[in-house]
C-alpha atoms as a PDB file:
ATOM      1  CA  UNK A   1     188.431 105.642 111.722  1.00  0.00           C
ATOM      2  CA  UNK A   2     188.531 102.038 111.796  1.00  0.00           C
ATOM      3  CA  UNK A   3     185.178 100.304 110.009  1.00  0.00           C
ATOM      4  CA  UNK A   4     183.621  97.228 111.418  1.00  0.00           C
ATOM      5  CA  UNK A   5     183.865  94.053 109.493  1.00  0.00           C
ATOM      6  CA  UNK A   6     180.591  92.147 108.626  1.00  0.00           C
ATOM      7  CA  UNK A   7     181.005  88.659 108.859  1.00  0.00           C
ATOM      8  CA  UNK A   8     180.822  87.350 105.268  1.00  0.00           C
ATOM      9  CA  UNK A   9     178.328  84.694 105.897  1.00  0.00           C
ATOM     10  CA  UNK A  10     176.268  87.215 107.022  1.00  0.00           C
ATOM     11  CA  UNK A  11     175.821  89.048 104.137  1.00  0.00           C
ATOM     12  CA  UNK A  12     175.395  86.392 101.648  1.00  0.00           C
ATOM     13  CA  UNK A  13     172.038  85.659 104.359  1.00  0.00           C
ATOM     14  CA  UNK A  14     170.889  88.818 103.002  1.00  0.00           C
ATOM     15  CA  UNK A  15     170.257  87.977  99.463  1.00  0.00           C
ATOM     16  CA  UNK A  16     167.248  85.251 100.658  1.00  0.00           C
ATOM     17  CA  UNK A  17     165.788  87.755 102.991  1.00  0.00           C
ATOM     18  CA  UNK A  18     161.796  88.586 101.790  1.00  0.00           C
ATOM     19  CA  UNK A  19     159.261  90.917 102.672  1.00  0.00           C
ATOM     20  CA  UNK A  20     156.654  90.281 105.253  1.00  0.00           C
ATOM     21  CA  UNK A  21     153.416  91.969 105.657  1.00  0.00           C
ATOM     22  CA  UNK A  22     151.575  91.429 108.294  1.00  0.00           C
ATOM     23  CA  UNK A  23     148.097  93.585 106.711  1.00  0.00           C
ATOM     24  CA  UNK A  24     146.241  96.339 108.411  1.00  0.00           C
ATOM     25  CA  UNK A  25     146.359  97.421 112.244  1.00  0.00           C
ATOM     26  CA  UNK A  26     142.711  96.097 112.528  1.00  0.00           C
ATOM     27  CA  UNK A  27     142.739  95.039 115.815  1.00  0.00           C
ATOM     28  CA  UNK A  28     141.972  97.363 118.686  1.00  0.00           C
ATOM     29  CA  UNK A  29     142.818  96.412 122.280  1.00  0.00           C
ATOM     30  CA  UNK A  30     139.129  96.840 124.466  1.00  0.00           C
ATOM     31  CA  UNK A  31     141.068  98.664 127.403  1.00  0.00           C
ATOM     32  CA  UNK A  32     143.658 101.147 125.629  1.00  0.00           C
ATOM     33  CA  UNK A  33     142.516 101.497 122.167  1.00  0.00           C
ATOM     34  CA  UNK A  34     145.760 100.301 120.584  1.00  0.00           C
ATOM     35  CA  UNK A  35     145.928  99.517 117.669  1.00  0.00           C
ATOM     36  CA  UNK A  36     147.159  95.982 116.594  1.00  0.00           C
ATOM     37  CA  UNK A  37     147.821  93.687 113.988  1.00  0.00           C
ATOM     38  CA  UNK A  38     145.189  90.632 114.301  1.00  0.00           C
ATOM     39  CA  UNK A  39     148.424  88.387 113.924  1.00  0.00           C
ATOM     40  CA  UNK A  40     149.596  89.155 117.211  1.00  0.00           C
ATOM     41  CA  UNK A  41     146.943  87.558 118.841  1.00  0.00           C
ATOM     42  CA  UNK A  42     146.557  83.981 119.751  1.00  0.00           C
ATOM     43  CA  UNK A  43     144.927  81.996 117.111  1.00  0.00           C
ATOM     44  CA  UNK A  44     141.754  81.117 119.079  1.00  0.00           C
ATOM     45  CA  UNK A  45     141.314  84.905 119.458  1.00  0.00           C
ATOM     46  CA  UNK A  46     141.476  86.104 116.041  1.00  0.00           C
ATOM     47  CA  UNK A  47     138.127  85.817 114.770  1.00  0.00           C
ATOM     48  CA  UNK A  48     137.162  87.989 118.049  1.00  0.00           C
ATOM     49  CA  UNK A  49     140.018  90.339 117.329  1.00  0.00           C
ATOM     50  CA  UNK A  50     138.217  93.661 117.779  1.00  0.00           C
ATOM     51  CA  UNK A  51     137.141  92.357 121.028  1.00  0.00           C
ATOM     52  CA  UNK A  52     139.983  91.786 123.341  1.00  0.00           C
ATOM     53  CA  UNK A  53     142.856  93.256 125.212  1.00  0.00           C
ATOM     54  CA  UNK A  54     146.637  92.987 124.625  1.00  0.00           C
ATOM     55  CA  UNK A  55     149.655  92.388 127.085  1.00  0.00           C
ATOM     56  CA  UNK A  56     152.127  94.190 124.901  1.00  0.00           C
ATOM     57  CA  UNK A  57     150.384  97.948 124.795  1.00  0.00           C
ATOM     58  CA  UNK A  58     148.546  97.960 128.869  1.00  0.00           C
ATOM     59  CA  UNK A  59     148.900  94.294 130.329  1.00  0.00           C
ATOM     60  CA  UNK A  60     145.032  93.737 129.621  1.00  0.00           C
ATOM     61  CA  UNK A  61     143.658  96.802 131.362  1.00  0.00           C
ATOM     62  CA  UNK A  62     145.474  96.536 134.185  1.00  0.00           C
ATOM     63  CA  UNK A  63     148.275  99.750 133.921  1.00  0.00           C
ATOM     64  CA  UNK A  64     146.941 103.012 132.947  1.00  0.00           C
ATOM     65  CA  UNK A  65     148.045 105.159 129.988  1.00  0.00           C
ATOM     66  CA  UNK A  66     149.000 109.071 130.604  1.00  0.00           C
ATOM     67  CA  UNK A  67     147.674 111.121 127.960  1.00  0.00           C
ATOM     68  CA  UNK A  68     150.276 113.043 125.993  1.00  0.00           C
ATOM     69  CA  UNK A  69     149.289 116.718 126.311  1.00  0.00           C
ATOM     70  CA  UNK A  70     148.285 118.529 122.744  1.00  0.00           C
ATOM     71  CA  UNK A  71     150.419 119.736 120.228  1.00  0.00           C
ATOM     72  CA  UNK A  72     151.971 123.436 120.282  1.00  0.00           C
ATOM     73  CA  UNK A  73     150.930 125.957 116.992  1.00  0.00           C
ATOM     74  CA  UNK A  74     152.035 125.446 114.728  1.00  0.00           C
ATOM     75  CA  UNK A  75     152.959 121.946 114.811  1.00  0.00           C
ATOM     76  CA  UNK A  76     149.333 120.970 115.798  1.00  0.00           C
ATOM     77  CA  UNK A  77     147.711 122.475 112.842  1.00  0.00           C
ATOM     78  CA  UNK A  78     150.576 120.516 110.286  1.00  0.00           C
ATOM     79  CA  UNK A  79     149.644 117.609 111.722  1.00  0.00           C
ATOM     80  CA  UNK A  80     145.771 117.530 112.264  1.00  0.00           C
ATOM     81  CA  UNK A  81     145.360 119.993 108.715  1.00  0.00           C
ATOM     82  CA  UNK A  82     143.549 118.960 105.574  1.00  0.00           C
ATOM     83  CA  UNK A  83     145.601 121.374 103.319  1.00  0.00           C
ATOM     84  CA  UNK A  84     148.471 120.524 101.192  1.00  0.00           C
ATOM     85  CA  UNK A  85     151.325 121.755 103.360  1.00  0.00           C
ATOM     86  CA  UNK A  86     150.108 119.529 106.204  1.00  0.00           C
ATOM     87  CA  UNK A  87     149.334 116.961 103.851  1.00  0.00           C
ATOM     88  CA  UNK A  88     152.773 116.928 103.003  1.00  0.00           C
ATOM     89  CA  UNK A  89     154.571 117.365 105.849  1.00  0.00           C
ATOM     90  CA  UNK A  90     152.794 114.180 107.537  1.00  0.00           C
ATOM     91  CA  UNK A  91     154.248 112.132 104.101  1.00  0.00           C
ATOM     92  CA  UNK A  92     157.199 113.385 104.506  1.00  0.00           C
ATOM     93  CA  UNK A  93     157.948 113.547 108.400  1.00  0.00           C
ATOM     94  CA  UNK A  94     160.364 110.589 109.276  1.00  0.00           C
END
């Protein structure tokens, strides 16, 4: 099996390469609910940020969101449990 070759300058990129954070998903879009980060909206609109809508998640209202249907057993009760197997099969579910 023949492995691709990296181009070299492209790893030594890697080594300046920091984390980012862009905080909590604290903004919720008005129409859909989505959550958001309060970075993605435009500046003007961030100290309103719990009050608007978003193109990215329903184009501001304007398409409509299908609700997924619930959960079979058991997979329902791992995921919406308080106990310590559900517990830690949400940590550890990738």
């Amino acid at each position: 099996m023949v492995q691709p070759q990296v181009p070299l300058s492209f790893l030594c990129q890697g080594a300046r390469w920091t984390g980012h954070d862009l905080g909590r998903l604290d903004a919720r879009c008005t129409a859909c609910h989505a959550l958001h980060w309060t970075e993605e909206l435009p500046e003007k609109q961030r100290k309103h940020a719990g009050e608007v809508s978003f193109e990215s998640c329903c184009k501001h209202g304007k398409t409509e969101i299908e609700r997924m249907c619930p959960l079979p057993e058991p997979l329902n009760a791992l995921m919406s449990g308080l106990d310590t197997q559900s517990r830690s099969c949400r940590e550890h579910l990738r």
